[in-house]
C-alpha atoms as a PDB file:
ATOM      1  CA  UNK A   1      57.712 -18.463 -25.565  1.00  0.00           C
ATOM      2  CA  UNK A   2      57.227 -15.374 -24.087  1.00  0.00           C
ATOM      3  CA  UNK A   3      53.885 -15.979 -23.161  1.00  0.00           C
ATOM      4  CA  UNK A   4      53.987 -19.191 -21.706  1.00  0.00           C
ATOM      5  CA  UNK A   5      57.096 -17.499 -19.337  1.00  0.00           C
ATOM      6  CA  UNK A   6      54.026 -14.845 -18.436  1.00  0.00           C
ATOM      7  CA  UNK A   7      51.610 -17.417 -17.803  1.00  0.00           C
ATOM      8  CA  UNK A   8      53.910 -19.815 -15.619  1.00  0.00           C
ATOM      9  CA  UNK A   9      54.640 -16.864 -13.368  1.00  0.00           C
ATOM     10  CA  UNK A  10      51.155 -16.144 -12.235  1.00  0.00           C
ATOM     11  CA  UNK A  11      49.312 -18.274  -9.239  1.00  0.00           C
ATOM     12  CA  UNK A  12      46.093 -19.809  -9.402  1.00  0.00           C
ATOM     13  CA  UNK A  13      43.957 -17.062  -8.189  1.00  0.00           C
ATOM     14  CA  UNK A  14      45.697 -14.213 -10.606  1.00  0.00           C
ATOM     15  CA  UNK A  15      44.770 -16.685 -13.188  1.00  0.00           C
ATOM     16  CA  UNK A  16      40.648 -17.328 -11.865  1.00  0.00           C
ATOM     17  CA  UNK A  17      40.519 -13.529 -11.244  1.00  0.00           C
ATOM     18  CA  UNK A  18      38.144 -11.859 -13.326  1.00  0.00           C
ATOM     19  CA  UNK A  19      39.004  -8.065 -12.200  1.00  0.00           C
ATOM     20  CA  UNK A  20      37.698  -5.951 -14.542  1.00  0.00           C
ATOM     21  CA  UNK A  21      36.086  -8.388 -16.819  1.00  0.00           C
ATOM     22  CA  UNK A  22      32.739  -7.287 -18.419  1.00  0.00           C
ATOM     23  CA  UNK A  23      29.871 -10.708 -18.339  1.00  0.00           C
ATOM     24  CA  UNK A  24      26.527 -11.161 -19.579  1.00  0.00           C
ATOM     25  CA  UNK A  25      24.255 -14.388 -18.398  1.00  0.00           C
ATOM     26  CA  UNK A  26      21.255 -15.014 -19.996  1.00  0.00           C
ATOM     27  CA  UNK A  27      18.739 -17.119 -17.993  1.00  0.00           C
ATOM     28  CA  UNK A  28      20.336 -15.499 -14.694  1.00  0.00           C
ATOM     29  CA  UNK A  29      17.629 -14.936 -12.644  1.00  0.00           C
ATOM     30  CA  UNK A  30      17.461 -18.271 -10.604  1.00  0.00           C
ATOM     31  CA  UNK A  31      19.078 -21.725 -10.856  1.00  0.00           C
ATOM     32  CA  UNK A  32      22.828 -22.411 -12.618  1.00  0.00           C
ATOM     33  CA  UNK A  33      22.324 -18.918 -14.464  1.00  0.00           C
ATOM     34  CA  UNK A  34      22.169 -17.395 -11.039  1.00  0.00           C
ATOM     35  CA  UNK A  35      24.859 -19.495  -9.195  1.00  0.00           C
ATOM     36  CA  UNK A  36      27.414 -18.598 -12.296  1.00  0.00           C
ATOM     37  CA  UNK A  37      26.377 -15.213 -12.514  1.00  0.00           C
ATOM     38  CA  UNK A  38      27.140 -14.630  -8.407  1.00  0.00           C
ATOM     39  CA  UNK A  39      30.466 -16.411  -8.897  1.00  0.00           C
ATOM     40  CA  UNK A  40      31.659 -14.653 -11.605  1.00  0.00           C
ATOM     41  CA  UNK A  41      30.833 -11.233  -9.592  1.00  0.00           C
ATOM     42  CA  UNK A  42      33.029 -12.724  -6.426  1.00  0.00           C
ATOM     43  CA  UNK A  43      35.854 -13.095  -8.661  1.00  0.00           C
ATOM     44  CA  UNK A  44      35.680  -9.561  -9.699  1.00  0.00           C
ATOM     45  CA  UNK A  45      33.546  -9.409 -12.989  1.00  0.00           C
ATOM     46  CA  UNK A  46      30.619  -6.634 -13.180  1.00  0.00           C
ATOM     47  CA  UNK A  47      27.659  -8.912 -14.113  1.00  0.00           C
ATOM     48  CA  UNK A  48      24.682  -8.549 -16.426  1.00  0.00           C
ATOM     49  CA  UNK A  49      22.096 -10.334 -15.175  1.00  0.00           C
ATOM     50  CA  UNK A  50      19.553 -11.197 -18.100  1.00  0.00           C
ATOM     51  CA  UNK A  51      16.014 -12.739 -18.073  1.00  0.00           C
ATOM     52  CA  UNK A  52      12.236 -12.466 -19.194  1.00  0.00           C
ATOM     53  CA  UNK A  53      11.227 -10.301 -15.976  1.00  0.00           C
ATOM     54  CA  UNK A  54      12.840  -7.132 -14.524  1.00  0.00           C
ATOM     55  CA  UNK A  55      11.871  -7.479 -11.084  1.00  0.00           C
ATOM     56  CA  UNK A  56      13.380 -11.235 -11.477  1.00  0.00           C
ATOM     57  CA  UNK A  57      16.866 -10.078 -12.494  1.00  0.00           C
ATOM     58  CA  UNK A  58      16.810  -6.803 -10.385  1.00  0.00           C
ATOM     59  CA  UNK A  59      16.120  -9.358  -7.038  1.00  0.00           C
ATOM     60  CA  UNK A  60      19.422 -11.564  -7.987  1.00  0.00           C
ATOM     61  CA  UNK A  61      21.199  -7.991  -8.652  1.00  0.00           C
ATOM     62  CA  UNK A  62      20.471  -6.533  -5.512  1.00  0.00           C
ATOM     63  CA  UNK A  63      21.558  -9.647  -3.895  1.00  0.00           C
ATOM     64  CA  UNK A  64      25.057  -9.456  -5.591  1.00  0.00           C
ATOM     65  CA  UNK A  65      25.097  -5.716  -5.092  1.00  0.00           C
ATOM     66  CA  UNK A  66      24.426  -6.334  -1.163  1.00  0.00           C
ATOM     67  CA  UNK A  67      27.053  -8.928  -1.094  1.00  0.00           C
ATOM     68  CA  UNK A  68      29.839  -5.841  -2.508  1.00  0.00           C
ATOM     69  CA  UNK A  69      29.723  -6.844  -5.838  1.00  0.00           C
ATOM     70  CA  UNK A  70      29.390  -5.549  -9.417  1.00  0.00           C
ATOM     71  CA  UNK A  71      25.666  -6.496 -11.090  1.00  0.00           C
ATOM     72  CA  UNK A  72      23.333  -4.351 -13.646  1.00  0.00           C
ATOM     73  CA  UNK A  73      19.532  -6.058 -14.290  1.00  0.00           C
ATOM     74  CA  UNK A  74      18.559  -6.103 -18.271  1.00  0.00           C
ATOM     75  CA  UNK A  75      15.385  -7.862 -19.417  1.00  0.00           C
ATOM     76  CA  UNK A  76      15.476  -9.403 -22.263  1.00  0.00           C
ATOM     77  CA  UNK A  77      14.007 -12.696 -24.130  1.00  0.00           C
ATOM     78  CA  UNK A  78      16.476 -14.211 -25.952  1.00  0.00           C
ATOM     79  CA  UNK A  79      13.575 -15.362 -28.525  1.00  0.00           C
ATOM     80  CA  UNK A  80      13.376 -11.725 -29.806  1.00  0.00           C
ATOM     81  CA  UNK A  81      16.443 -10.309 -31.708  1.00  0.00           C
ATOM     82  CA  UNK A  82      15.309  -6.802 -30.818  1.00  0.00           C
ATOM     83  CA  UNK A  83      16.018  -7.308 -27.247  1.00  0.00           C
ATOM     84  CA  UNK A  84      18.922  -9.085 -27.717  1.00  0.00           C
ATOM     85  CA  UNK A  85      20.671  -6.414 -29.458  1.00  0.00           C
ATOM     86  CA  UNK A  86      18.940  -3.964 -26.715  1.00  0.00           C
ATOM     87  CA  UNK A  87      21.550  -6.147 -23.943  1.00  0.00           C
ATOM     88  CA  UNK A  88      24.183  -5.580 -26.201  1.00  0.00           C
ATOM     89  CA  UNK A  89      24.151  -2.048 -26.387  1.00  0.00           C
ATOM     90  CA  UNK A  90      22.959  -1.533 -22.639  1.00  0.00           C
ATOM     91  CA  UNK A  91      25.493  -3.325 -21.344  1.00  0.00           C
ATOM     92  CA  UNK A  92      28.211  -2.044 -24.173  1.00  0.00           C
ATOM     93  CA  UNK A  93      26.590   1.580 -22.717  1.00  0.00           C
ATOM     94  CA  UNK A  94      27.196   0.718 -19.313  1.00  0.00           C
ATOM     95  CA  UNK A  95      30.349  -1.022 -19.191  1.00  0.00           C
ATOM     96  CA  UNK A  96      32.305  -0.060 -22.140  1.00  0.00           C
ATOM     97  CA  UNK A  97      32.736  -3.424 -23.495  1.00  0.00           C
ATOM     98  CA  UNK A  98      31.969  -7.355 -23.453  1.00  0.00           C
ATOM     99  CA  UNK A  99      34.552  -9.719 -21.985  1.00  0.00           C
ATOM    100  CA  UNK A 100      32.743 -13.042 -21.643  1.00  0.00           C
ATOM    101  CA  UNK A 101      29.248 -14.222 -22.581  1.00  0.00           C
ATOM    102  CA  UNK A 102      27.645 -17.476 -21.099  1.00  0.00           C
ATOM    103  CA  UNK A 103      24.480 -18.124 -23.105  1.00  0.00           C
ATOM    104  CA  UNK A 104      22.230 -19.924 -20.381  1.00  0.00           C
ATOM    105  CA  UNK A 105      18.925 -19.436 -21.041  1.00  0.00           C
ATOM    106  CA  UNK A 106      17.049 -22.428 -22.654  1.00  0.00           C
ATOM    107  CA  UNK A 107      13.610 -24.008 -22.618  1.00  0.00           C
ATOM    108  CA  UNK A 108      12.047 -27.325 -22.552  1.00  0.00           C
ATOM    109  CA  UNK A 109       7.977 -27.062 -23.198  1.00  0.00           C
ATOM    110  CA  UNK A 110       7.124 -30.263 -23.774  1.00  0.00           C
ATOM    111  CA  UNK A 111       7.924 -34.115 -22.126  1.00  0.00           C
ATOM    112  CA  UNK A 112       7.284 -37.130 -24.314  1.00  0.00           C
ATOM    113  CA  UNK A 113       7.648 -38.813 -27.479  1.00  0.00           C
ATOM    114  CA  UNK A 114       8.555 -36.471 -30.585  1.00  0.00           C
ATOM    115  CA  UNK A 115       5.498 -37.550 -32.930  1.00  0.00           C
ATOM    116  CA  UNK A 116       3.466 -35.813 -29.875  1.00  0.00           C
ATOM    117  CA  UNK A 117       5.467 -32.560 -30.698  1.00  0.00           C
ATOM    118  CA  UNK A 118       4.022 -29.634 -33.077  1.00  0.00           C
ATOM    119  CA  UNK A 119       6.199 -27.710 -35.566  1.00  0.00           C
ATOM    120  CA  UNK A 120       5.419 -24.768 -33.410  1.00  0.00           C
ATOM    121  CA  UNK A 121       6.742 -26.204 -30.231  1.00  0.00           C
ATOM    122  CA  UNK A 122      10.088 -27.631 -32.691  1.00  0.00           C
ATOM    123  CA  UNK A 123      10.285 -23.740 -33.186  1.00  0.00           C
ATOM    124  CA  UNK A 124       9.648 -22.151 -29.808  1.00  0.00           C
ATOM    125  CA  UNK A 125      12.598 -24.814 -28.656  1.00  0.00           C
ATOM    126  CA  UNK A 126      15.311 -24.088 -31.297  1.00  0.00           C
ATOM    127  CA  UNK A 127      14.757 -20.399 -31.671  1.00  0.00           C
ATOM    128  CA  UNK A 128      15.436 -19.913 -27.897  1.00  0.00           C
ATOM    129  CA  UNK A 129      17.592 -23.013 -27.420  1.00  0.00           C
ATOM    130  CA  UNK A 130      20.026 -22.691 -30.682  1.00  0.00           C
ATOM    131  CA  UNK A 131      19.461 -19.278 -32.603  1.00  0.00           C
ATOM    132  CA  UNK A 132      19.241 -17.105 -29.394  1.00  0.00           C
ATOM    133  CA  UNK A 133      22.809 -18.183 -28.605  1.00  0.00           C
ATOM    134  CA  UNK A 134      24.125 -18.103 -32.273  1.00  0.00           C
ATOM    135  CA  UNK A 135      22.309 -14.384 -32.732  1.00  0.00           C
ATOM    136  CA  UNK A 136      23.461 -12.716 -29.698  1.00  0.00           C
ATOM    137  CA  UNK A 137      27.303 -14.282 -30.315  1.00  0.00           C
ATOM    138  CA  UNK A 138      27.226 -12.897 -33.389  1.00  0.00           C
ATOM    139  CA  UNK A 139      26.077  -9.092 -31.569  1.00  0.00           C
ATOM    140  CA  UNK A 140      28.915  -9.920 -28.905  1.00  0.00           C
ATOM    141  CA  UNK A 141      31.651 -10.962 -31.416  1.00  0.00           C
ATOM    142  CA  UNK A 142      33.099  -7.533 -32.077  1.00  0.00           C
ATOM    143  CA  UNK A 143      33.101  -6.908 -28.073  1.00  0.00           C
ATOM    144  CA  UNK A 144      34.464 -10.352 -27.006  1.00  0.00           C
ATOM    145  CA  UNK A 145      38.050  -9.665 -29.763  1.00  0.00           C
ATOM    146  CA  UNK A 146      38.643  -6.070 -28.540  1.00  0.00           C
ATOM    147  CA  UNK A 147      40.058  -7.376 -24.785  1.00  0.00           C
ATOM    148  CA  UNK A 148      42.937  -9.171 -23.687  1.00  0.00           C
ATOM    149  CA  UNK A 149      40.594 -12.706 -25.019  1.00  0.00           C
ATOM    150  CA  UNK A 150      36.886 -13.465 -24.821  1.00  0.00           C
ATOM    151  CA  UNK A 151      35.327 -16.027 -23.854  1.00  0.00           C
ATOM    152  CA  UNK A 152      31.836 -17.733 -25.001  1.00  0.00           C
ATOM    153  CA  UNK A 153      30.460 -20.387 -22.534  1.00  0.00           C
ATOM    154  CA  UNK A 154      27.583 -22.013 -23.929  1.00  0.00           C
ATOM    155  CA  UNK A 155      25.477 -24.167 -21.830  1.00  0.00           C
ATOM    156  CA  UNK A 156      24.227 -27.073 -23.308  1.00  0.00           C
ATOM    157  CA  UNK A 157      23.077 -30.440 -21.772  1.00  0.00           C
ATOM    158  CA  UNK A 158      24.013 -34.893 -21.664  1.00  0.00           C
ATOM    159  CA  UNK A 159      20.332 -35.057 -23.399  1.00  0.00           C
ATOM    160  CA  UNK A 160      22.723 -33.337 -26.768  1.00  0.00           C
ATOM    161  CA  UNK A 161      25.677 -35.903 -26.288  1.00  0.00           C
ATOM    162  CA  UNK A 162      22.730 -39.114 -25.379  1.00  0.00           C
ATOM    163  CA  UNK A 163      19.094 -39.217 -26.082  1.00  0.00           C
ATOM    164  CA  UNK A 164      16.800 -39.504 -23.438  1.00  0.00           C
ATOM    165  CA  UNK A 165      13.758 -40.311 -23.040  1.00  0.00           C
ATOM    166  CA  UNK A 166      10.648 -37.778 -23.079  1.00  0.00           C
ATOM    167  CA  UNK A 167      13.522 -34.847 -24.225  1.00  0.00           C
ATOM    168  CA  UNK A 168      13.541 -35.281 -27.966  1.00  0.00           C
ATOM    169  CA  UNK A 169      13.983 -31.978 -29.528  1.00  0.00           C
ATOM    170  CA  UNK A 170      15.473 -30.700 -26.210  1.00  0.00           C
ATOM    171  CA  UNK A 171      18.123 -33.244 -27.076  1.00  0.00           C
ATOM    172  CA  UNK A 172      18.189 -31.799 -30.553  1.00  0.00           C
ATOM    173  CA  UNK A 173      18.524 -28.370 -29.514  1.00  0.00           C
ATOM    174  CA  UNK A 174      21.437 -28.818 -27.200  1.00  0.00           C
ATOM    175  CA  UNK A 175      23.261 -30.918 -29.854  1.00  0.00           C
ATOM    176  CA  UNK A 176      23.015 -28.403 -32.283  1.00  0.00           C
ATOM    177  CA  UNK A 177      24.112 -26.308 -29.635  1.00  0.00           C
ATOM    178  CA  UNK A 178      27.382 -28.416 -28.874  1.00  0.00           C
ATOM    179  CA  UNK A 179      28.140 -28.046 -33.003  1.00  0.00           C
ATOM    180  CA  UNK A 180      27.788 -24.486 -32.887  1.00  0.00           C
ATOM    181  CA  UNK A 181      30.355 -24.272 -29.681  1.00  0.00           C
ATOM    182  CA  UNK A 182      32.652 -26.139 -32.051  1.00  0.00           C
ATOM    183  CA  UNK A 183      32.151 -23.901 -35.653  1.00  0.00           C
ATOM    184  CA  UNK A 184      32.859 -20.758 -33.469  1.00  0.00           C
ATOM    185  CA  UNK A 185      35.787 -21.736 -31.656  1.00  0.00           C
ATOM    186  CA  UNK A 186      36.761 -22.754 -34.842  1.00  0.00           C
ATOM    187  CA  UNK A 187      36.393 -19.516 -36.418  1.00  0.00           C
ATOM    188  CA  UNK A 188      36.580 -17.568 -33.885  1.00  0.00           C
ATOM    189  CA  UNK A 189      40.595 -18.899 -32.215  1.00  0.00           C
ATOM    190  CA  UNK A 190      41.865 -15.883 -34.814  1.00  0.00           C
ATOM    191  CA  UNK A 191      40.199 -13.181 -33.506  1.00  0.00           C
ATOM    192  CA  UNK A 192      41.791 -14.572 -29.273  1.00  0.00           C
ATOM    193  CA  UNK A 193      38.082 -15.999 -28.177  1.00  0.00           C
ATOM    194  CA  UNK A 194      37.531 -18.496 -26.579  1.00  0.00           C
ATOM    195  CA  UNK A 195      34.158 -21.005 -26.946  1.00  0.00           C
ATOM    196  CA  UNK A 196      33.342 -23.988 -24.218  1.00  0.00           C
ATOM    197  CA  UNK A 197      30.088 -25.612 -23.801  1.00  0.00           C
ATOM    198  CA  UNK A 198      28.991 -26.901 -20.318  1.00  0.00           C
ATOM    199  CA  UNK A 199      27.278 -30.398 -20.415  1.00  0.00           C
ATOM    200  CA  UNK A 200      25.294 -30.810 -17.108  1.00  0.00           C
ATOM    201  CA  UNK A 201      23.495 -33.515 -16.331  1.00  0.00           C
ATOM    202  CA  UNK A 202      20.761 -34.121 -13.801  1.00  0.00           C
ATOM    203  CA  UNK A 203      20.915 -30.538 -11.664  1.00  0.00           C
ATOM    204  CA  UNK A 204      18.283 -29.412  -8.740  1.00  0.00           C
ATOM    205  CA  UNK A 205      16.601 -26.229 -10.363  1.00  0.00           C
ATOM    206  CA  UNK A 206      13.292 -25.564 -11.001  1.00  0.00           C
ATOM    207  CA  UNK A 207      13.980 -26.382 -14.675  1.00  0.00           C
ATOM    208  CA  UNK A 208      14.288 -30.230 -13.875  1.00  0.00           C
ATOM    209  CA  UNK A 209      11.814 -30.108 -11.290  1.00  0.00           C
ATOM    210  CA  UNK A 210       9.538 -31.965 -12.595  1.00  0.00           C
ATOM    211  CA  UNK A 211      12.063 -35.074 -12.656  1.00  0.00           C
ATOM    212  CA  UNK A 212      13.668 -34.511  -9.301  1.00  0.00           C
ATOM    213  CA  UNK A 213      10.002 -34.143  -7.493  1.00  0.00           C
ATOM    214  CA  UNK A 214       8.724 -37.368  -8.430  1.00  0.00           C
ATOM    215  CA  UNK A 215      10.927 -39.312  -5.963  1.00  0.00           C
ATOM    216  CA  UNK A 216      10.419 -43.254  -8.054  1.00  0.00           C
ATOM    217  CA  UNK A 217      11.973 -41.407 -11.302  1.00  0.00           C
ATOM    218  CA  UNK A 218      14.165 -39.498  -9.287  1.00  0.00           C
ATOM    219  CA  UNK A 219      15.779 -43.333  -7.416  1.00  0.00           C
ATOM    220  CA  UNK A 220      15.486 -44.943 -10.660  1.00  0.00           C
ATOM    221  CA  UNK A 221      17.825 -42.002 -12.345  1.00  0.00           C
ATOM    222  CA  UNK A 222      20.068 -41.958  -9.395  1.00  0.00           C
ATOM    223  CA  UNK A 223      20.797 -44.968  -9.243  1.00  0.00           C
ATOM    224  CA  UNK A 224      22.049 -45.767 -12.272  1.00  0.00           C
ATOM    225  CA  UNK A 225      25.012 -41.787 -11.548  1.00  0.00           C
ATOM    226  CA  UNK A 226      28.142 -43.167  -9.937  1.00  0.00           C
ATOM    227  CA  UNK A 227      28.069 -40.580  -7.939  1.00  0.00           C
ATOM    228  CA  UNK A 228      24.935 -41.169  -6.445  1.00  0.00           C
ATOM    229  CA  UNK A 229      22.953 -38.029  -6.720  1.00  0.00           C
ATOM    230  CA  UNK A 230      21.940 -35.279  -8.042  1.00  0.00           C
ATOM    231  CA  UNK A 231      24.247 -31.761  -9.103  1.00  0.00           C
ATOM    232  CA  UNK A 232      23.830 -28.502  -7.762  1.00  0.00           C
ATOM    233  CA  UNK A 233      23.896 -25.238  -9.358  1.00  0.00           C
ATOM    234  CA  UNK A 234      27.296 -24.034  -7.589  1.00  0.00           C
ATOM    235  CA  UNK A 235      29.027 -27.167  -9.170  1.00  0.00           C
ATOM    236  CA  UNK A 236      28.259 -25.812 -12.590  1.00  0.00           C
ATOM    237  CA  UNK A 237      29.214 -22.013 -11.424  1.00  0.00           C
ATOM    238  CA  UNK A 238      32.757 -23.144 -10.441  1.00  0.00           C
ATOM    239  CA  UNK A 239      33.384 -24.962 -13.812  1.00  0.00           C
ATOM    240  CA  UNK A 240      31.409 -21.975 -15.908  1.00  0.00           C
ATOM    241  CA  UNK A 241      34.273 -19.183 -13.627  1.00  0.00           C
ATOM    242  CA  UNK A 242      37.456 -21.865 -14.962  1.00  0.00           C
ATOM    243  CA  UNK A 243      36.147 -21.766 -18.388  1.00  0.00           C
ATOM    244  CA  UNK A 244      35.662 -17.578 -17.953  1.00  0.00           C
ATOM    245  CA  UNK A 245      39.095 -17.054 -16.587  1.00  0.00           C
ATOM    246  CA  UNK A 246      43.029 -17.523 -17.501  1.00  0.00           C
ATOM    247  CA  UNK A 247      43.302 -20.707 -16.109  1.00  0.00           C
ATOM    248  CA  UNK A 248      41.400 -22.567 -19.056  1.00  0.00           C
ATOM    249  CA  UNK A 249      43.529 -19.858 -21.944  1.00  0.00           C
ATOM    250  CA  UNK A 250      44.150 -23.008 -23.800  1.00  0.00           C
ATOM    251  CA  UNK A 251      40.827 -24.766 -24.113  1.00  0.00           C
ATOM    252  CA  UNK A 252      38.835 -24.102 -26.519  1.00  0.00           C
ATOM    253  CA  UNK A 253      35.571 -25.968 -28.969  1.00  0.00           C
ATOM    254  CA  UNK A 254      35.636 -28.445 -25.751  1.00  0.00           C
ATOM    255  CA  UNK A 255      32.236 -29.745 -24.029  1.00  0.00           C
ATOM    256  CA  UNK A 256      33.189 -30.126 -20.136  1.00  0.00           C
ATOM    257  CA  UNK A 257      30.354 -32.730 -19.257  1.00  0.00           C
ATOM    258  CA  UNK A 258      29.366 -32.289 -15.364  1.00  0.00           C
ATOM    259  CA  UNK A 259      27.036 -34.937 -14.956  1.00  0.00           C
ATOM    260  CA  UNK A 260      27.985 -37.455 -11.853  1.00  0.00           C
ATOM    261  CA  UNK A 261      29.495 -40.254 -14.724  1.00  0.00           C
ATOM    262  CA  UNK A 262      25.667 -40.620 -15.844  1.00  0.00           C
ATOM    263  CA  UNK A 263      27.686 -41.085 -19.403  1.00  0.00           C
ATOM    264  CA  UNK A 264      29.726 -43.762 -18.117  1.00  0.00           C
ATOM    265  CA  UNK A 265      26.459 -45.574 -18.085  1.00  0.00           C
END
């Protein structure tokens, strides 16, 4: 009872404040990745911005830096465990700790049918897709239970809740990514963290450019949103900082689909 009293007592912004709160974002050098990752700094969190290429994360960095934020820049790819562990400790050595962990980074090599698809591309896709999340979870775990309550946001895709077509085992991936969301918030409600996933659906980044470019698939998927359009990247950032913060404390093992109604269709 006593912590509902607490909770009632404190406005909306106390509650979306993330003051002192230690994030890492994989995939954070450009597109929702970068959009969550500058949010999260504006509401007070020091940021670890993760990718592939140093210059790549140190450029979104110094843009959150010059804007009077908190950011550090760590390479890593999230295909090799090595370098996962390496943004554990890094940012563990920098900021003393691990509040909240948004596992964005995710790949899609190949579009078309899945008898075209090699067992090397079905491995590429669901080492960085699935195990990269599951592996550097597992790093964060003892981080993530020390604070006042972690929080794991995994992002993860409509193409994992409704196959598409062309997106196969990108489809796969993402809905073994949804059941993974759901085994650790399972688990992991004990230990006071916290595990969303974030279903987008069609969102202007480079990573669905090849869609939105080609303006007669472009009408033909619009058409059939309600909303009429495509998402952008800020739209997922404000849902990834409510799923960060107090204000969602009591959700948990949910998918929060952001997609226009394309699943109404």
């Amino acid at each position: 009872m006593s912590y509902c009293i607490a909770m009632s007592n404190q406005s909306i912004s106390d509650l979306l404040s993330l003051n002192h709160k230690v994030a890492i974002i994989t995939g954070a050098s450009k597109g929702i990745g970068a959009a969550i990752a500058k949010s999260m700094a504006e509401y007070g969190a020091k940021v670890v911005i993760s990718s592939r290429k140093q210059e790549a994360v140190d450029a979104i960095a110094a843009e959150i830096k010059q804007s009077g934020y908190e950011a550090t820049a760590i390479a890593c790819h999230v295909g090799h465990a090595d370098q996962l562990q390496a943004l554990v400790d890094k940012t563990v050595e920098q900021y003393g700790g691990i509040d909240i962990l948004v596992n964005n980074a995710a790949i899609n090599p190949i579009f078309g049918p899945i008898t075209e698809a090699t067992s090397e591309v079905f491995d590429k896709i669901m080492n960085v897709n699935v195990k990269a999340c599951f592996l550097l979870a597992n790093m964060c775990h003892s981080y993530l239970k020390q604070g006042e309550g972690g929080s794991v946001i995994n992002i993860a895709s409509v193409e994992g809740l409704k196959p598409g077509m062309g997106l196969g085992l990108y489809s796969v991936s993402k809905a073994a990514l949804i059941m993974l969301t759901k085994n650790q918030a399972r688990e992991w409600g004990k230990d006071h963290i916290r595990v969303n996933a974030i279903a987008p659906g069609l969102i202007q980044t480079k990573f669905s450019a090849a869609i939105w470019q080609n303006e007669q698939f472009l009408n033909k998927i619009v058409g059939d949103i309600p909303a009429g359009r495509m998402g952008q990247v800020e739209e997922m950032a404000g849902l990834a900082l409510y799923l960060a913060s107090a204000a969602s404390s009591y959700c948990t093992g949910e998918i929060f689909i952001a997609d226009g109604g394309y699943m109404l269709t």
